[in-house]
PDB file of N, CA and C in Angstrom:
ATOM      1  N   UNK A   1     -30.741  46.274  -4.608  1.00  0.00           N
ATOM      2  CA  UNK A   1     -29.407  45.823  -4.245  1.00  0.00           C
ATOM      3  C   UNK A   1     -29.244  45.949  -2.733  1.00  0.00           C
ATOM      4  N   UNK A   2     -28.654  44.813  -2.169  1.00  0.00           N
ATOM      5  CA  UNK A   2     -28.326  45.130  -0.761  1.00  0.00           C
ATOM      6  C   UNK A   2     -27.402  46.128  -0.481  1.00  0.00           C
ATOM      7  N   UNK A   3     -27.461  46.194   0.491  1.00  0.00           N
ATOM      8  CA  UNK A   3     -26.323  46.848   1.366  1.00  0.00           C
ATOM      9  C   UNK A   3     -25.191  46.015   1.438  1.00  0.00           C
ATOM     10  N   UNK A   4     -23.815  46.415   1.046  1.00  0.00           N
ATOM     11  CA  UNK A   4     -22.218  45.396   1.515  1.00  0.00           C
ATOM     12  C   UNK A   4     -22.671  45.136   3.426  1.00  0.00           C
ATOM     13  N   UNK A   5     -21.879  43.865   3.863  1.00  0.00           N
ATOM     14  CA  UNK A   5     -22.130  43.272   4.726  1.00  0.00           C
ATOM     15  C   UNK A   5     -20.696  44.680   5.514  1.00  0.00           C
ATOM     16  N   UNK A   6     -20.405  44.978   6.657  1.00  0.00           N
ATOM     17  CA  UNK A   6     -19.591  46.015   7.213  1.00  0.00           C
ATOM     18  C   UNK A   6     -18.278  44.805   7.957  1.00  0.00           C
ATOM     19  N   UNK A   7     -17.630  44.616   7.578  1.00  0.00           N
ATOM     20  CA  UNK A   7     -16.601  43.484   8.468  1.00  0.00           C
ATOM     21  C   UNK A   7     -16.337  44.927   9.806  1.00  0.00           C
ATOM     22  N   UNK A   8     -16.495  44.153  10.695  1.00  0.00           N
ATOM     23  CA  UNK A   8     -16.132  44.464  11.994  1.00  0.00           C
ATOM     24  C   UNK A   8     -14.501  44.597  12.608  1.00  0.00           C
ATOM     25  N   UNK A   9     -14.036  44.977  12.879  1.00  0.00           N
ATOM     26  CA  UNK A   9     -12.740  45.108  13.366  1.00  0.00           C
ATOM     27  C   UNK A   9     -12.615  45.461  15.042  1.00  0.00           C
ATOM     28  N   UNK A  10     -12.466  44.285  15.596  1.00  0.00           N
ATOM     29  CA  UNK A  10     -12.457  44.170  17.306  1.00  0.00           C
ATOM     30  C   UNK A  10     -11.400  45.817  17.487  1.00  0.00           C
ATOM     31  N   UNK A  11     -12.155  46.746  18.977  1.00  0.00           N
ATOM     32  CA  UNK A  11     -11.358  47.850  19.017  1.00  0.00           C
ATOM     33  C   UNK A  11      -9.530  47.377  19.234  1.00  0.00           C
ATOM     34  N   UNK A  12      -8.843  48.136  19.290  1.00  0.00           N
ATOM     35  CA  UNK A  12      -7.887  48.065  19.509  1.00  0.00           C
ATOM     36  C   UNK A  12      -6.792  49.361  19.666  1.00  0.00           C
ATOM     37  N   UNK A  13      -5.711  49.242  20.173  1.00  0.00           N
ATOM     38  CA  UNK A  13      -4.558  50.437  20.035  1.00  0.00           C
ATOM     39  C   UNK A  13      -4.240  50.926  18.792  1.00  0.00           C
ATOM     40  N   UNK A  14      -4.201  52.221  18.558  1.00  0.00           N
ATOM     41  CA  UNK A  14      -3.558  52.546  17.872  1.00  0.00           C
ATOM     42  C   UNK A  14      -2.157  52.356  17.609  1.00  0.00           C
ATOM     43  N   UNK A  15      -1.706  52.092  16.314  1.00  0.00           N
ATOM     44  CA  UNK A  15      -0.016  51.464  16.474  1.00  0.00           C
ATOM     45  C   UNK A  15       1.079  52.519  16.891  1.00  0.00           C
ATOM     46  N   UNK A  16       0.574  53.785  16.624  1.00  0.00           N
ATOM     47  CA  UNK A  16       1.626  54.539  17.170  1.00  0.00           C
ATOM     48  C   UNK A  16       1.133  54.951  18.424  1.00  0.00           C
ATOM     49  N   UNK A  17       0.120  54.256  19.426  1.00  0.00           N
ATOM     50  CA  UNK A  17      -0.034  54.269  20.810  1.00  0.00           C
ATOM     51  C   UNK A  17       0.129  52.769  21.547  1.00  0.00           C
ATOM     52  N   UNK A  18       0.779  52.233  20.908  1.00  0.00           N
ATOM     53  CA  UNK A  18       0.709  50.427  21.507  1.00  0.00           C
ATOM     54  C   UNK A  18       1.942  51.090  22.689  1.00  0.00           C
ATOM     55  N   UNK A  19       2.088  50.518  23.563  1.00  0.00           N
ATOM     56  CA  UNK A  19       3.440  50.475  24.679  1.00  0.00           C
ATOM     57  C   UNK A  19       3.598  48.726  24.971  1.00  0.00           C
ATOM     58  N   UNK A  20       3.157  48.058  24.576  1.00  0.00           N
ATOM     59  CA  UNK A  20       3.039  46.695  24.998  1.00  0.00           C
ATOM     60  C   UNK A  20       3.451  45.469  23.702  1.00  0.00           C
ATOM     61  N   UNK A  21       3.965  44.461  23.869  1.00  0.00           N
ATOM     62  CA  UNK A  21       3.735  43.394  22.659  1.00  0.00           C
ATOM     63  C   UNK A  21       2.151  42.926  22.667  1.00  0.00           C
ATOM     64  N   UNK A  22       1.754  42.985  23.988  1.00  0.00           N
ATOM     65  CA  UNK A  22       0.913  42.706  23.878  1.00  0.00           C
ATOM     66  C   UNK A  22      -0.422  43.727  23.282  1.00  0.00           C
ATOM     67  N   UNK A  23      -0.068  45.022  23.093  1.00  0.00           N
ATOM     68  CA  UNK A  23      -1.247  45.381  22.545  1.00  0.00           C
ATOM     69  C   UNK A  23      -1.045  45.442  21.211  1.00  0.00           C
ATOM     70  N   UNK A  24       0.686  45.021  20.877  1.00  0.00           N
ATOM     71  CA  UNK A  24       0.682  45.002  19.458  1.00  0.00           C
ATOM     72  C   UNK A  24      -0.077  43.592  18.744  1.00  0.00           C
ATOM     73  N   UNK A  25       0.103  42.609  19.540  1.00  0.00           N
ATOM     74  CA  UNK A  25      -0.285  41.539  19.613  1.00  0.00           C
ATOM     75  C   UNK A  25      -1.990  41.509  18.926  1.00  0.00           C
ATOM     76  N   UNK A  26      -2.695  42.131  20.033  1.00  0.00           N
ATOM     77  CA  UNK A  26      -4.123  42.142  19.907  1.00  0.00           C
ATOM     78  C   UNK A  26      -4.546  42.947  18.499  1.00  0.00           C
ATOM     79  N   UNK A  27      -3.839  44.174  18.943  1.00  0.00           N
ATOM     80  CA  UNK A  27      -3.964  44.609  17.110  1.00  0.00           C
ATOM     81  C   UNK A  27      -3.955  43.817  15.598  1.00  0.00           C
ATOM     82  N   UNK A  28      -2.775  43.129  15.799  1.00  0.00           N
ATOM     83  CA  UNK A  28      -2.587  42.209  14.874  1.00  0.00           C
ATOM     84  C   UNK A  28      -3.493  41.178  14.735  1.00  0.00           C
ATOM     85  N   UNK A  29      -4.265  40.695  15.588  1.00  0.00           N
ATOM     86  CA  UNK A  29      -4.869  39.476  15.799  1.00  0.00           C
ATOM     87  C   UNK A  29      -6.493  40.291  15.127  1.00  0.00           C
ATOM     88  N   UNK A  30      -6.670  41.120  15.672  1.00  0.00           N
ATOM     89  CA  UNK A  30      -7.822  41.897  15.560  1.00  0.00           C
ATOM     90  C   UNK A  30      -8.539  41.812  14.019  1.00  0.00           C
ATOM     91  N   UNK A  31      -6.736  42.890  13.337  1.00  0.00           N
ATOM     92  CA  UNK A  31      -6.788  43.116  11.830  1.00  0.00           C
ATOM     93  C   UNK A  31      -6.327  41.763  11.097  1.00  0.00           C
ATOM     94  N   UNK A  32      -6.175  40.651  11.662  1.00  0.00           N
ATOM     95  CA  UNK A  32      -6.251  39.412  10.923  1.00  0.00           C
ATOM     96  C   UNK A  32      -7.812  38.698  10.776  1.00  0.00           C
ATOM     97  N   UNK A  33      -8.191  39.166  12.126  1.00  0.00           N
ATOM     98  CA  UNK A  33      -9.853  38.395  11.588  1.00  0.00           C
ATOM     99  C   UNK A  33     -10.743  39.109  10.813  1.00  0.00           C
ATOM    100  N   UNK A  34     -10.186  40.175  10.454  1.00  0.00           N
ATOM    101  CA  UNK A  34     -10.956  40.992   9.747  1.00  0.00           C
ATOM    102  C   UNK A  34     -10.618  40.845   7.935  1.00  0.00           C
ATOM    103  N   UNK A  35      -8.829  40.593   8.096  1.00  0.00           N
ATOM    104  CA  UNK A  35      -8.530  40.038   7.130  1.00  0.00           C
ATOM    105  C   UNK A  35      -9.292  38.965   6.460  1.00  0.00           C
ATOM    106  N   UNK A  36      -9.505  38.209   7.269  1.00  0.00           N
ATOM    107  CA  UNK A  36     -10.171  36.867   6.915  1.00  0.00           C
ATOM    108  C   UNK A  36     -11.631  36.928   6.676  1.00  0.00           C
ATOM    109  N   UNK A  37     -12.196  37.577   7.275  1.00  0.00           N
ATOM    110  CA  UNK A  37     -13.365  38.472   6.759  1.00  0.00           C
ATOM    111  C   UNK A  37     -13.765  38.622   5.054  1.00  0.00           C
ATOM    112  N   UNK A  38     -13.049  39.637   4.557  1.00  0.00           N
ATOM    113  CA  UNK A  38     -12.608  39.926   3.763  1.00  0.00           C
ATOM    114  C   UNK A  38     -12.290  39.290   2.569  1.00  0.00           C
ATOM    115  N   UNK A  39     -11.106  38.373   2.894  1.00  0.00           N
ATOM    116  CA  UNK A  39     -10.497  37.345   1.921  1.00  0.00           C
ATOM    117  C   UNK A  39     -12.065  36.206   1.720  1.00  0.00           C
ATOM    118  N   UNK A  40     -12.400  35.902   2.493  1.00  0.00           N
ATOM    119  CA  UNK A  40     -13.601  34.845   2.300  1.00  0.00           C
ATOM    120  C   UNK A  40     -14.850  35.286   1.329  1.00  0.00           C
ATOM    121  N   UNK A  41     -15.007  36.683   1.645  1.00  0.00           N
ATOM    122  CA  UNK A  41     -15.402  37.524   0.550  1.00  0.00           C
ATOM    123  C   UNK A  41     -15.187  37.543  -0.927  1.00  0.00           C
ATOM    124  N   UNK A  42     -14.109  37.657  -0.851  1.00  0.00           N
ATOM    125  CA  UNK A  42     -13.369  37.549  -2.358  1.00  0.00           C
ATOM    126  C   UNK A  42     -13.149  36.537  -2.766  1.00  0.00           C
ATOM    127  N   UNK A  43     -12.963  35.553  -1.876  1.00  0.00           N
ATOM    128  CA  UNK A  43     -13.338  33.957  -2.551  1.00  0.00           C
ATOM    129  C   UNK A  43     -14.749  33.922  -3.165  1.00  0.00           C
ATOM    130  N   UNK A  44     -15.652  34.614  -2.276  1.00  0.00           N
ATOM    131  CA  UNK A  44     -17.000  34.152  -3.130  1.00  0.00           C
ATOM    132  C   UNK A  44     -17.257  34.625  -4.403  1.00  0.00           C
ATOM    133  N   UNK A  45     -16.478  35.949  -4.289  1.00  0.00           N
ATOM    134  CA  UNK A  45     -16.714  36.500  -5.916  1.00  0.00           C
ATOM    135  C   UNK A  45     -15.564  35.723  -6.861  1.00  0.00           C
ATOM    136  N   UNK A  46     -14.675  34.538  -6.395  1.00  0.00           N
ATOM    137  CA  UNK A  46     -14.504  33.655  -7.271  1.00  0.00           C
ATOM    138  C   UNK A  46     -15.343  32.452  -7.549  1.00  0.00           C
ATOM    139  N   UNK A  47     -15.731  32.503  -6.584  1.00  0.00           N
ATOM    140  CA  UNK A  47     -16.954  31.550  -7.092  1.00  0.00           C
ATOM    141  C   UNK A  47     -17.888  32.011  -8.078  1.00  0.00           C
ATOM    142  N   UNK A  48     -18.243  33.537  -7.510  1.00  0.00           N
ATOM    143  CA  UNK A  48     -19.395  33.763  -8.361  1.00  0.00           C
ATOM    144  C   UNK A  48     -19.008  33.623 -10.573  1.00  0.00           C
ATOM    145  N   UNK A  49     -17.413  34.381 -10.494  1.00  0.00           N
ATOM    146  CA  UNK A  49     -16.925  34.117 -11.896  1.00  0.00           C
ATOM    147  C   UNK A  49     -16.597  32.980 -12.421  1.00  0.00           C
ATOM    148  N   UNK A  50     -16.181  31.692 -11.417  1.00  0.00           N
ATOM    149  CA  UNK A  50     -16.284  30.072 -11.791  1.00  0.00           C
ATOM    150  C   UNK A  50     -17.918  30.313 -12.303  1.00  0.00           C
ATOM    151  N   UNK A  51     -18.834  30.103 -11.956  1.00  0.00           N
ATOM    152  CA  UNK A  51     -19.924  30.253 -12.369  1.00  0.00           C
ATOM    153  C   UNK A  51     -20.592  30.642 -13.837  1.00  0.00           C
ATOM    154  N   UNK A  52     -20.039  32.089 -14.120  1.00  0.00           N
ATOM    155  CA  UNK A  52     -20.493  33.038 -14.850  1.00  0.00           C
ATOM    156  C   UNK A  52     -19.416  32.887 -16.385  1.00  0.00           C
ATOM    157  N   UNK A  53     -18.553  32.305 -16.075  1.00  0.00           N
ATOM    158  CA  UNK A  53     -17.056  32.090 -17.051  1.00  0.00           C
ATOM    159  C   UNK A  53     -17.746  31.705 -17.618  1.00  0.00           C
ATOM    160  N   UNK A  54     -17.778  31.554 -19.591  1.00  0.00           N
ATOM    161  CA  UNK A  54     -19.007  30.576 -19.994  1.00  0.00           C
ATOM    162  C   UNK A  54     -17.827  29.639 -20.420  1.00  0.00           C
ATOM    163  N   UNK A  55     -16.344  29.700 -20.404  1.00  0.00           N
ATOM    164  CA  UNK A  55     -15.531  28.492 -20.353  1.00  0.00           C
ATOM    165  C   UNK A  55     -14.187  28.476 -19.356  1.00  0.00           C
ATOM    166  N   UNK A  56     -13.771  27.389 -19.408  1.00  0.00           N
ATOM    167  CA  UNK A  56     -12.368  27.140 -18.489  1.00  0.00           C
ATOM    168  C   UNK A  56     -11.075  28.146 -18.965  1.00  0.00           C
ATOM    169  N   UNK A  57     -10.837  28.486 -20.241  1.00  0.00           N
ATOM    170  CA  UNK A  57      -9.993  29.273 -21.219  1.00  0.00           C
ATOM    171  C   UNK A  57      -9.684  30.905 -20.036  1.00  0.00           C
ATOM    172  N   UNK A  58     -11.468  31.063 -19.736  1.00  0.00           N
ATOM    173  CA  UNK A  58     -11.689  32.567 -19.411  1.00  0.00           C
ATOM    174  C   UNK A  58     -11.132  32.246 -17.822  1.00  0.00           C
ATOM    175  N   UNK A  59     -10.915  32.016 -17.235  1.00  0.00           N
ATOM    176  CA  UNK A  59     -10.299  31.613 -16.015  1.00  0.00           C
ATOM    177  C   UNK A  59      -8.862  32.262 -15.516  1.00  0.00           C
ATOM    178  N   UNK A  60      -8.034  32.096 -16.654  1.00  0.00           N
ATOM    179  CA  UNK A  60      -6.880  32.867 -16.194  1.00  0.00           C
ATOM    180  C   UNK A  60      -7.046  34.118 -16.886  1.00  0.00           C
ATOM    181  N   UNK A  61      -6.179  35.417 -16.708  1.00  0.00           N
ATOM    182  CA  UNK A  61      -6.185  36.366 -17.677  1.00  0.00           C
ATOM    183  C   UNK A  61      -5.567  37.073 -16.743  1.00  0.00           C
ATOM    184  N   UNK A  62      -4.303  37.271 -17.916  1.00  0.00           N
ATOM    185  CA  UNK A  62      -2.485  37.748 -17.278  1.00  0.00           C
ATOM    186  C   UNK A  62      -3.141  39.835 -17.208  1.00  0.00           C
ATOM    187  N   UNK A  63      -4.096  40.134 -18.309  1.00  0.00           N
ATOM    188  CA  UNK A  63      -4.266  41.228 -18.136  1.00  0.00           C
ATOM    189  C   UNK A  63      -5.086  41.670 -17.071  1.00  0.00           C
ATOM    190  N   UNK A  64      -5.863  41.589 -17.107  1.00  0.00           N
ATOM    191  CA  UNK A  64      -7.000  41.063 -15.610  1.00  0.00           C
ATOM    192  C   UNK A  64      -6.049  41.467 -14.001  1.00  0.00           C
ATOM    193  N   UNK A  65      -4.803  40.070 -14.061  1.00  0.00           N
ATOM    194  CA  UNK A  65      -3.833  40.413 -13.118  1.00  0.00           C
ATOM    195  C   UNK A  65      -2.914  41.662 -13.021  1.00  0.00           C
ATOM    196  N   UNK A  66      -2.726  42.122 -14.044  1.00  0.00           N
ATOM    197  CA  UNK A  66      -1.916  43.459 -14.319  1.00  0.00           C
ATOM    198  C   UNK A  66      -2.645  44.609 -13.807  1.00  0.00           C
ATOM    199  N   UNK A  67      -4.256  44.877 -14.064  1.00  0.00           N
ATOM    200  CA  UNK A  67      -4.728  45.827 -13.859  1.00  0.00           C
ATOM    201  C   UNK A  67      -5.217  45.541 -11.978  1.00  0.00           C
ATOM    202  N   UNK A  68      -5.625  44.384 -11.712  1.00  0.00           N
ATOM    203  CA  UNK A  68      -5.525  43.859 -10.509  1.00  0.00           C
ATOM    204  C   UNK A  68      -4.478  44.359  -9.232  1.00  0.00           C
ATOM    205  N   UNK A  69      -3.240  44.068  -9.813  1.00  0.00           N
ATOM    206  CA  UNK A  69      -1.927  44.231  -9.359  1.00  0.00           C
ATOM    207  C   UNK A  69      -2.080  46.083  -9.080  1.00  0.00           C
ATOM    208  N   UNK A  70      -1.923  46.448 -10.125  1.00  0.00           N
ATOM    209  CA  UNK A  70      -1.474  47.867 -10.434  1.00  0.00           C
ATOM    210  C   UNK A  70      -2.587  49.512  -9.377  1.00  0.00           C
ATOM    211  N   UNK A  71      -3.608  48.458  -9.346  1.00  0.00           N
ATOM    212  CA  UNK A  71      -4.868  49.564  -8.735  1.00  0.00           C
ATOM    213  C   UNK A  71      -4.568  49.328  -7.370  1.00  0.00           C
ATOM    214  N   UNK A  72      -4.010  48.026  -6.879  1.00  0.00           N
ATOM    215  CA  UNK A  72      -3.483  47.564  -5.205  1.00  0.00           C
ATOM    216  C   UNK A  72      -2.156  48.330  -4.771  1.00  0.00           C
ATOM    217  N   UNK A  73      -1.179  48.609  -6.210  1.00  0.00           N
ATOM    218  CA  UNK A  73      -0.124  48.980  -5.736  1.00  0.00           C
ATOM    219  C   UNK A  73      -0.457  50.594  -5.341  1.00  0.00           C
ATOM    220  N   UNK A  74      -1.652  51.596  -6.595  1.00  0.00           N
ATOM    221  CA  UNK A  74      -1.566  52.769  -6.191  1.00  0.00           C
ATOM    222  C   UNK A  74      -2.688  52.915  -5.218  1.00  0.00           C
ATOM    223  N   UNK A  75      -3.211  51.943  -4.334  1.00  0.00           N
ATOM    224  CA  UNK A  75      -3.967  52.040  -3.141  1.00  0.00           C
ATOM    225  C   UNK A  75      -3.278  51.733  -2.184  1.00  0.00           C
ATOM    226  N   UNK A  76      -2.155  51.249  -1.974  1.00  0.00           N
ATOM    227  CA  UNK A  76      -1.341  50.950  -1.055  1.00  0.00           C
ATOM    228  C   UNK A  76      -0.775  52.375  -1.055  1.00  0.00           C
ATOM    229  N   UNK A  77      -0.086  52.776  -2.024  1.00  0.00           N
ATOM    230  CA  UNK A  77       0.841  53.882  -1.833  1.00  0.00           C
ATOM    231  C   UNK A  77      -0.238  54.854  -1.141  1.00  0.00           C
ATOM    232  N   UNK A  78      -1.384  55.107  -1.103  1.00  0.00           N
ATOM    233  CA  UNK A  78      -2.230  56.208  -0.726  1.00  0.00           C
ATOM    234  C   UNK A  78      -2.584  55.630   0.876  1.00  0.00           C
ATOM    235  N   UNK A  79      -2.184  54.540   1.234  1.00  0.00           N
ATOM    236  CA  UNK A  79      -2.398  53.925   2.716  1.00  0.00           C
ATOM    237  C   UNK A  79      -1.113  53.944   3.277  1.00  0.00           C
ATOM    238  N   UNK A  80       0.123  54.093   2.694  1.00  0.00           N
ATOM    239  CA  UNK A  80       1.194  54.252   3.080  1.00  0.00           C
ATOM    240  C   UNK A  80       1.819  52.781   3.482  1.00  0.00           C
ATOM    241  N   UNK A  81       1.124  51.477   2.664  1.00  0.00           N
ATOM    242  CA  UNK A  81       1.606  50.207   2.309  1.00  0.00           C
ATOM    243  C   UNK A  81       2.713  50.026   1.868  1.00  0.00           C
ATOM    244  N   UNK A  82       3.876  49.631   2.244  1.00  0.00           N
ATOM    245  CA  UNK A  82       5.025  49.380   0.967  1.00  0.00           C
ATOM    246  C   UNK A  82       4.651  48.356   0.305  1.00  0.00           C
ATOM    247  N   UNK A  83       5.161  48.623  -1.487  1.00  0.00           N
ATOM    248  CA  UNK A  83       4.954  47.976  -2.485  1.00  0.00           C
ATOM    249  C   UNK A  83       5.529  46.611  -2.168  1.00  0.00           C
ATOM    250  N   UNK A  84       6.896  46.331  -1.268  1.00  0.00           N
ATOM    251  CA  UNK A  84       7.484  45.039  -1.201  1.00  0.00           C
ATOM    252  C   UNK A  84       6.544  43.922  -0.546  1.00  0.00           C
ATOM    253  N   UNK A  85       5.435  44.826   0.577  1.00  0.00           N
ATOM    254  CA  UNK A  85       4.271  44.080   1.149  1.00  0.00           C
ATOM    255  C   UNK A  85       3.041  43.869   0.180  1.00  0.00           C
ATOM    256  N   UNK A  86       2.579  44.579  -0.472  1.00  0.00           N
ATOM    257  CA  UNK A  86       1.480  44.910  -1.144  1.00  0.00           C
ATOM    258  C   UNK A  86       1.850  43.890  -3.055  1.00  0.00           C
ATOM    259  N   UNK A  87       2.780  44.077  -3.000  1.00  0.00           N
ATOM    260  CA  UNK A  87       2.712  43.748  -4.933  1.00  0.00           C
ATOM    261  C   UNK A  87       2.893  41.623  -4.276  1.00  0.00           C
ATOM    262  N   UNK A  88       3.893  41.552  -3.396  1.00  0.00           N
ATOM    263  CA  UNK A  88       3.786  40.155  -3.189  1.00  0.00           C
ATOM    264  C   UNK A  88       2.602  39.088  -2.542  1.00  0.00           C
ATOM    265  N   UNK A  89       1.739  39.797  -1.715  1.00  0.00           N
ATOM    266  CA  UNK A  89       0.747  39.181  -1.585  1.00  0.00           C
ATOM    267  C   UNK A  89      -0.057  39.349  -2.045  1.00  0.00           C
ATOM    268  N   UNK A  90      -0.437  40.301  -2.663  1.00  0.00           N
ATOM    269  CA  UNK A  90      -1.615  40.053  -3.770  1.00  0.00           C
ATOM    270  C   UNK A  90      -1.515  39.006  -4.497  1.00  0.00           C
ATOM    271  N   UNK A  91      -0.197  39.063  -5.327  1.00  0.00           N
ATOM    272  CA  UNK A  91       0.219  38.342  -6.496  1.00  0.00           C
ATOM    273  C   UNK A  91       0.564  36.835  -5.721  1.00  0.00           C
ATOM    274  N   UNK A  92       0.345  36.310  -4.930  1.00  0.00           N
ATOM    275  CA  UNK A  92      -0.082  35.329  -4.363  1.00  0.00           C
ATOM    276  C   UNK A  92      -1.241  35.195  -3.685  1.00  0.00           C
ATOM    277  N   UNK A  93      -2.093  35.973  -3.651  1.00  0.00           N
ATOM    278  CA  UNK A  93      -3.252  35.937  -3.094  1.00  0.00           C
ATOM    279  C   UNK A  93      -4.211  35.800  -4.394  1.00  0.00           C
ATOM    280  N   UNK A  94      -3.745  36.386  -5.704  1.00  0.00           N
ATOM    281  CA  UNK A  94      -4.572  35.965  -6.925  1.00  0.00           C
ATOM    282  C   UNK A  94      -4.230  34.757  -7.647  1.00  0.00           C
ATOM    283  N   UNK A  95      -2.790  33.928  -7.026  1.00  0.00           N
ATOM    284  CA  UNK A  95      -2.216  33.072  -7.503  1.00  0.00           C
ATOM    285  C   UNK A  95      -3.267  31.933  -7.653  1.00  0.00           C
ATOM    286  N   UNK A  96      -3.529  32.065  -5.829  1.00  0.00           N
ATOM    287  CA  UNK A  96      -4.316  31.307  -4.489  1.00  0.00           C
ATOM    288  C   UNK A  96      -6.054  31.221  -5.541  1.00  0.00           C
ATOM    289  N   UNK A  97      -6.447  32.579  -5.855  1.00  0.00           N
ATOM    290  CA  UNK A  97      -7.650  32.825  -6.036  1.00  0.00           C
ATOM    291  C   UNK A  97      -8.265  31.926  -7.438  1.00  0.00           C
ATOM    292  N   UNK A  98      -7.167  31.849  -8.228  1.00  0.00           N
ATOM    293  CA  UNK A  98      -7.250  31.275  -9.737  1.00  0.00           C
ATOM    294  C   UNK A  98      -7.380  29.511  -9.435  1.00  0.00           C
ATOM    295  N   UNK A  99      -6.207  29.719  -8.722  1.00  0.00           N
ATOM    296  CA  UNK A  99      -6.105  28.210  -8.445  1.00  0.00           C
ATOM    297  C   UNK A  99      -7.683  27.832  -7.838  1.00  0.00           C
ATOM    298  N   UNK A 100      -8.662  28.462  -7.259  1.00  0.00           N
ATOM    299  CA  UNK A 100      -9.733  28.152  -6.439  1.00  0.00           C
ATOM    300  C   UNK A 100     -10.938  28.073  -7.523  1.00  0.00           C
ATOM    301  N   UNK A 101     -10.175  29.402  -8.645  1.00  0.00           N
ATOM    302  CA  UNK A 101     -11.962  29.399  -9.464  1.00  0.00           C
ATOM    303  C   UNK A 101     -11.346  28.408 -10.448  1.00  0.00           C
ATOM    304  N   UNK A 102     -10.252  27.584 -10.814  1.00  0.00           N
ATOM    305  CA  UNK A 102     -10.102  26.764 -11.206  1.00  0.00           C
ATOM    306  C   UNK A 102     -10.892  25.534 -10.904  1.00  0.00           C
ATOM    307  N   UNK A 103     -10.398  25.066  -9.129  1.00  0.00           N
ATOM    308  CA  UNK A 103     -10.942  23.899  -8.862  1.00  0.00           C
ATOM    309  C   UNK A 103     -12.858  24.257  -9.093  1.00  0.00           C
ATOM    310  N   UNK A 104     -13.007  25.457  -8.786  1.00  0.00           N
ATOM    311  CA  UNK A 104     -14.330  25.775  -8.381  1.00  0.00           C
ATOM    312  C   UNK A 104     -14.909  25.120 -10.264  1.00  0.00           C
ATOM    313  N   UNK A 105     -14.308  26.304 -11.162  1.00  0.00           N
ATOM    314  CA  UNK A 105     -15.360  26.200 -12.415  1.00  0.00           C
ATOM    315  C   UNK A 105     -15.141  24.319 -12.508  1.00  0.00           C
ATOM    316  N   UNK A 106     -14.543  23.620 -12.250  1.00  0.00           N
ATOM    317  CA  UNK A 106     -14.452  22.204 -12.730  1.00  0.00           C
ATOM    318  C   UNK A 106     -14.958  21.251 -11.948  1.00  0.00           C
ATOM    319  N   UNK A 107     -15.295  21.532 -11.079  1.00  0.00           N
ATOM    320  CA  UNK A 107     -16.163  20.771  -9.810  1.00  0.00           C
ATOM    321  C   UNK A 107     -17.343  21.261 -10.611  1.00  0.00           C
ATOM    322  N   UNK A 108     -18.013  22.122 -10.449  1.00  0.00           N
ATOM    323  CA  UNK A 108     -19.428  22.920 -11.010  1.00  0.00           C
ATOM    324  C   UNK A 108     -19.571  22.239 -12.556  1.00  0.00           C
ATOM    325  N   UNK A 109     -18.594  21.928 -12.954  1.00  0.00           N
ATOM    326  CA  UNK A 109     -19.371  22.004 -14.650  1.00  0.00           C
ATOM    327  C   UNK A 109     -18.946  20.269 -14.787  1.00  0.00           C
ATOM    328  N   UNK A 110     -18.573  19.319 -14.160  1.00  0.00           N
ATOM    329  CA  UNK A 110     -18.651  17.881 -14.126  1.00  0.00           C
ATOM    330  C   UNK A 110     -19.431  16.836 -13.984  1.00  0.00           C
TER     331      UNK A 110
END
């Protein structure tokens, strides 16, 4: 098994040492490409389950999202995330993700 690939995160200020918009700025910009990092990641492991699904049926699964949801909310609380940030983008970020291994499993199996 390989090694996980390490996403990089350009240095930056600490947020409770920023004095500037602008170093809040760079921060933000920083932890967005890293975001994106990340998210592109987790697209592939929708690809990889478009793939592996042995039908279209197995694609959604409301429980799947529940336990999904629920392990983000008590990892947020341990990062000191609020739930109002954390429960809404996920739950659009798996909205996003379904919708993808959707198009994905039906492109692949046509």
């Amino acid at each position: 098994m390989s090694k996980p690939a390490l996403v990089a995160v350009d240095p930056r200020v600490d947020p409770a040492e920023c004095q500037s918009m602008v170093e809040v700025r760079q921060g933000v910009d920083a932890l967005d490409r890293a975001l994106v990092a990340l998210i592109a990641e987790r697209q592939r492991y929708m690809d990889a389950a478009a793939r592996i699904k042995p039908d279209r049926d197995a694609v959604f699964d409301q429980a799947r999202i529940e336990d999904v949801v629920a392990k983000v909310l008590k990892t947020a609380q341990a990062h000191n995330l609020s739930p109002d940030i954390a429960e809404p983008v996920w739950r659009l970020l798996i909205d996003r993700c379904i919708a993808h291994e959707f198009a994905t499993y039906d492109r692949t199996r046509s």
